[in-house]
Protein backbone atom coordinates (compact mmCIF):
# COMPACT_ATOMS: atom_id res chain seq x y z
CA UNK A 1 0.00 0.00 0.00
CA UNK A 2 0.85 3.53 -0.87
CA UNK A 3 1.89 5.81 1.65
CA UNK A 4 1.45 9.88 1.93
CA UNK A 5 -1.55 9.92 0.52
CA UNK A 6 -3.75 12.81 0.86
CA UNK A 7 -6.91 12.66 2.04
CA UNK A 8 -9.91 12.79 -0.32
CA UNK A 9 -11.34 15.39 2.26
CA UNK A 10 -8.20 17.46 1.54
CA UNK A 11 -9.37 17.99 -1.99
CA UNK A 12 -12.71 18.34 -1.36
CA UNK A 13 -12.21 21.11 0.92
CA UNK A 14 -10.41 23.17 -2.10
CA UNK A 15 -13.34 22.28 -4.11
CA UNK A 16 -16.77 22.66 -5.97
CA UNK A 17 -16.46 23.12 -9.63
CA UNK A 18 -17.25 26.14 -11.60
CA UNK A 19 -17.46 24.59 -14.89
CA UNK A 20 -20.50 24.22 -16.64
CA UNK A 21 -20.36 20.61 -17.02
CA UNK A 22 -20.25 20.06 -13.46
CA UNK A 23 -22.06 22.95 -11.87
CA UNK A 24 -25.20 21.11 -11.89
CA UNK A 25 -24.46 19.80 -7.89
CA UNK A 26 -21.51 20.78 -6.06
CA UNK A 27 -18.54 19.45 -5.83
CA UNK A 28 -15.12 19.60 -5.35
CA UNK A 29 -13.90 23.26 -6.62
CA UNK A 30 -16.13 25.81 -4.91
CA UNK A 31 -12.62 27.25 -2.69
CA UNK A 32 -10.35 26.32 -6.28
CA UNK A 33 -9.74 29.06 -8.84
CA UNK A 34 -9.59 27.65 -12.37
CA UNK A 35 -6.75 27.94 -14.48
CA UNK A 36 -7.98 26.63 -17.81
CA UNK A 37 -10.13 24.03 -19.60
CA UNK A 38 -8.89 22.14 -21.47
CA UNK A 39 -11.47 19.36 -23.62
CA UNK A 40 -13.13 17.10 -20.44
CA UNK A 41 -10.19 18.22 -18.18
CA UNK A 42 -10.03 21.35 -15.81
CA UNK A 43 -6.87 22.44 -14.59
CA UNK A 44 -7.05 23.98 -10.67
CA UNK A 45 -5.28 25.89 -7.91
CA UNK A 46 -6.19 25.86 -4.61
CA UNK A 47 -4.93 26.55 -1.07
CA UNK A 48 -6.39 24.80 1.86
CA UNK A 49 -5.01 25.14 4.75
CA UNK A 50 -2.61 27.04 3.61
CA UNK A 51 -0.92 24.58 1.39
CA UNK A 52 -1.00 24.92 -2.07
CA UNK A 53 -2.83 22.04 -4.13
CA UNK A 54 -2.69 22.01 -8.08
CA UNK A 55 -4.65 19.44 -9.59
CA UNK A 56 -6.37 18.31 -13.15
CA UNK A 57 -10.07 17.15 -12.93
CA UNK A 58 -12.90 15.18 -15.04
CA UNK A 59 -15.81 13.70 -14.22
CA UNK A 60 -17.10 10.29 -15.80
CA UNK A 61 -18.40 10.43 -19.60
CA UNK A 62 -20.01 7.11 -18.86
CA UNK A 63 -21.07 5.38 -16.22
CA UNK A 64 -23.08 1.72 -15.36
CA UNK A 65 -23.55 0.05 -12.00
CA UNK A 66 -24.24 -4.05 -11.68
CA UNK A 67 -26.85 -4.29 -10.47
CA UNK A 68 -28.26 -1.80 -12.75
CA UNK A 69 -29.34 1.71 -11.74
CA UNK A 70 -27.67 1.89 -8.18
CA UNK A 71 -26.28 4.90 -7.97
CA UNK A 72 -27.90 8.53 -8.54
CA UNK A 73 -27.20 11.62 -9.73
CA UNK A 74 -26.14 13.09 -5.92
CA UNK A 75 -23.28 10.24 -6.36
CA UNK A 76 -20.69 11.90 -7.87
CA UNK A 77 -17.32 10.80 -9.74
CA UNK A 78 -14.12 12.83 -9.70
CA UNK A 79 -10.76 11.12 -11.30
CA UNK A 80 -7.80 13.94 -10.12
CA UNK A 81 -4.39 14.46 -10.76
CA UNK A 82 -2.81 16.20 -8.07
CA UNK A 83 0.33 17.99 -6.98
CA UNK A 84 0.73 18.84 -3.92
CA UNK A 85 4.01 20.79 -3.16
CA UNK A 86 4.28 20.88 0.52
CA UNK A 87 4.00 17.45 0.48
CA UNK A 88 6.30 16.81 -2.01
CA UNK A 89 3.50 14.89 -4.06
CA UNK A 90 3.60 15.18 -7.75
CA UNK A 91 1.29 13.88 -9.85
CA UNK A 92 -1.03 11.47 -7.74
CA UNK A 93 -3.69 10.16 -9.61
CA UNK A 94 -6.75 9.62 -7.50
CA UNK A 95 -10.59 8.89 -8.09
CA UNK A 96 -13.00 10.14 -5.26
CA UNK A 97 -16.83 9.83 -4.97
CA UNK A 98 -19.47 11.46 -2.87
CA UNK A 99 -22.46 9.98 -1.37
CA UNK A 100 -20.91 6.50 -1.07
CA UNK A 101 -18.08 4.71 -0.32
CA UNK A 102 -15.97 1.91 -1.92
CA UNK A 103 -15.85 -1.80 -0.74
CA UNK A 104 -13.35 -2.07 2.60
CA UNK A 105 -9.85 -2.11 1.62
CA UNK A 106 -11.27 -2.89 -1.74
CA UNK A 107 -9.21 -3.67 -4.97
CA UNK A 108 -10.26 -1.38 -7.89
CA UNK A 109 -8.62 -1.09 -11.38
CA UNK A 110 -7.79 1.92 -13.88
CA UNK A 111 -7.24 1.07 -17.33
CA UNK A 112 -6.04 2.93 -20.88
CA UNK A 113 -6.16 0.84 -23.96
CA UNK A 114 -4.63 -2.51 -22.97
CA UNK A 115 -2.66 -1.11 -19.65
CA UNK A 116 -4.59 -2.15 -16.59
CA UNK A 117 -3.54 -0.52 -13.54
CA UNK A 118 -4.39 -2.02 -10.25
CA UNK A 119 -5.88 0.35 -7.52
CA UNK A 120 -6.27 0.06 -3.74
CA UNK A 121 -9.68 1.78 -2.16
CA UNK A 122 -10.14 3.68 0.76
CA UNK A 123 -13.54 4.92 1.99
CA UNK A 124 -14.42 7.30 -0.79
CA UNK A 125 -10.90 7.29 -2.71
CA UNK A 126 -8.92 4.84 -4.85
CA UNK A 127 -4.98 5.75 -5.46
CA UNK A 128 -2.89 3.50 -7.96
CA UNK A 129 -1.47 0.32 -5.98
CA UNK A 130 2.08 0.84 -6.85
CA UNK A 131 3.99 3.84 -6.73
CA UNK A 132 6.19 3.00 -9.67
CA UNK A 133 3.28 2.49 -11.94
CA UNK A 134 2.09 5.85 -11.49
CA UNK A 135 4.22 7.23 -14.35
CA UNK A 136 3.18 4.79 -16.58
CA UNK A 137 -0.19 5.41 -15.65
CA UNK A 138 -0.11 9.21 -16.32
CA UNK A 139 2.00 8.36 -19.69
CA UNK A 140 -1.28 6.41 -20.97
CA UNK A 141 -3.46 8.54 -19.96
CA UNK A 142 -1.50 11.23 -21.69
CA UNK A 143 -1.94 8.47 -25.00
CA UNK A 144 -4.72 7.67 -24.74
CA UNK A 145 -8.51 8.04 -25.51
CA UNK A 146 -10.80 6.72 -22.46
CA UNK A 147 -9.53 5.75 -18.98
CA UNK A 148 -12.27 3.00 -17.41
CA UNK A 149 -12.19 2.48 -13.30
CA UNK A 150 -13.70 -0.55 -12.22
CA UNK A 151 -14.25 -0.94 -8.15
CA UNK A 152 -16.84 -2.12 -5.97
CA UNK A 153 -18.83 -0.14 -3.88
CA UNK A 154 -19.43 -1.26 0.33
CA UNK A 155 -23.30 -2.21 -0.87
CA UNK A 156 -21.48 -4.99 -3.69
CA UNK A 157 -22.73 -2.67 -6.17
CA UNK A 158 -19.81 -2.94 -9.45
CA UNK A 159 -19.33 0.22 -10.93
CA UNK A 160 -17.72 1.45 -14.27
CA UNK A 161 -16.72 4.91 -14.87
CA UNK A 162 -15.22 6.11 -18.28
CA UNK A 163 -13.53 9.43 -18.62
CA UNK A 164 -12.40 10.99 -21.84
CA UNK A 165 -9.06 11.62 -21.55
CA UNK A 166 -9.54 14.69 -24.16
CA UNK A 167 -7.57 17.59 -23.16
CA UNK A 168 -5.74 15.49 -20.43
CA UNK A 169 -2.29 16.27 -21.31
CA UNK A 170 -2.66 20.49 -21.72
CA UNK A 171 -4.50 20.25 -18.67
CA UNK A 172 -1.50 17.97 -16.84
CA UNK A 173 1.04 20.81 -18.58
CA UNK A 174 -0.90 23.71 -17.04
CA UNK A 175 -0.85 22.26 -13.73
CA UNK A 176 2.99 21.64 -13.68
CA UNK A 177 3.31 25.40 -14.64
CA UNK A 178 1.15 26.10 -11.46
CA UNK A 179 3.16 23.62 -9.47
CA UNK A 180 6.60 22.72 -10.55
């Protein structure tokens, strides 16, 4: 298991998002200013606590739940990049969700094309198992199309969230401008 790894809470204090695709309920960028958007991805700045936070940010394109229909429109998705530089994090790519939590110390997985990345879940996050395979992680995102997450939530529910990865890599180069 990972270790130094923020909190989701951390995030969603700096949050609620301005942009219109996700201004219908809040979320996590209402205390972030926005630096750009770039296709599906928003680039962010934040400072709770007084520690800087710079992260990139989509929401699902897709989503399905097995057994059908189980979650609802208050049960939000985030997928983040984040850098915080305090922390000496760079580039942590996290998932987070509202209104319910994953399975206990559930395994979840992130894949891009034919790279499957395995995740570990906590509560209402999911971080990428490994540390080393976060850089080849964020090099398929950067190459690819779609990113799918597949987890389990604490009810047995099986979700599967796609996000476009449009925009991905301007938003990931905007953020390391913010935070180097």
């Amino acid at each position: 298991m990972i270790l130094n790894r923020g909190p989701c809470w951390l995030v969603m204090a700096a949050l609620a998002l301005p942009c219109a695709a996700m201004a219908q309920q809040p979320g996590p960028t209402a205390q972030a200013t926005l630096l750009g958007q770039f296709g599906d991805w928003g680039a962010y700045t934040a400072t709770p606590n007084g520690q800087k936070l710079c992260f990139a940010l989509s929401k699902p394109t897709a989503m399905t739940d097995n057994p059908p229909n189980r979650r609802n429109a208050s049960m939000a998705v985030y997928l983040f990049v984040s850098s915080r530089p305090n922390d000496k994090v760079k580039n942590e790519v996290s998932v987070l969700v509202t209104n319910y939590v994953f399975k206990s110390a559930g395994e979840a997985s992130a894949t891009v094309g034919s790279a499957s990345f395995p995740l570990y879940t906590q509560n209402d996050g999911a971080w990428v198992k490994a540390a080393a395979d976060e850089p080849k992680l964020l090099d398929a995102m950067r190459k690819g199309s779609d990113l799918v997450i597949k987890a389990q939530t604490s009810r047995g529910t099986a979700t599967t969230d796609t996000f476009s990865l449009k925009g991905i890599s301007q938003a990931l180069d905007r953020v390391a401008q913010e935070c180097p």
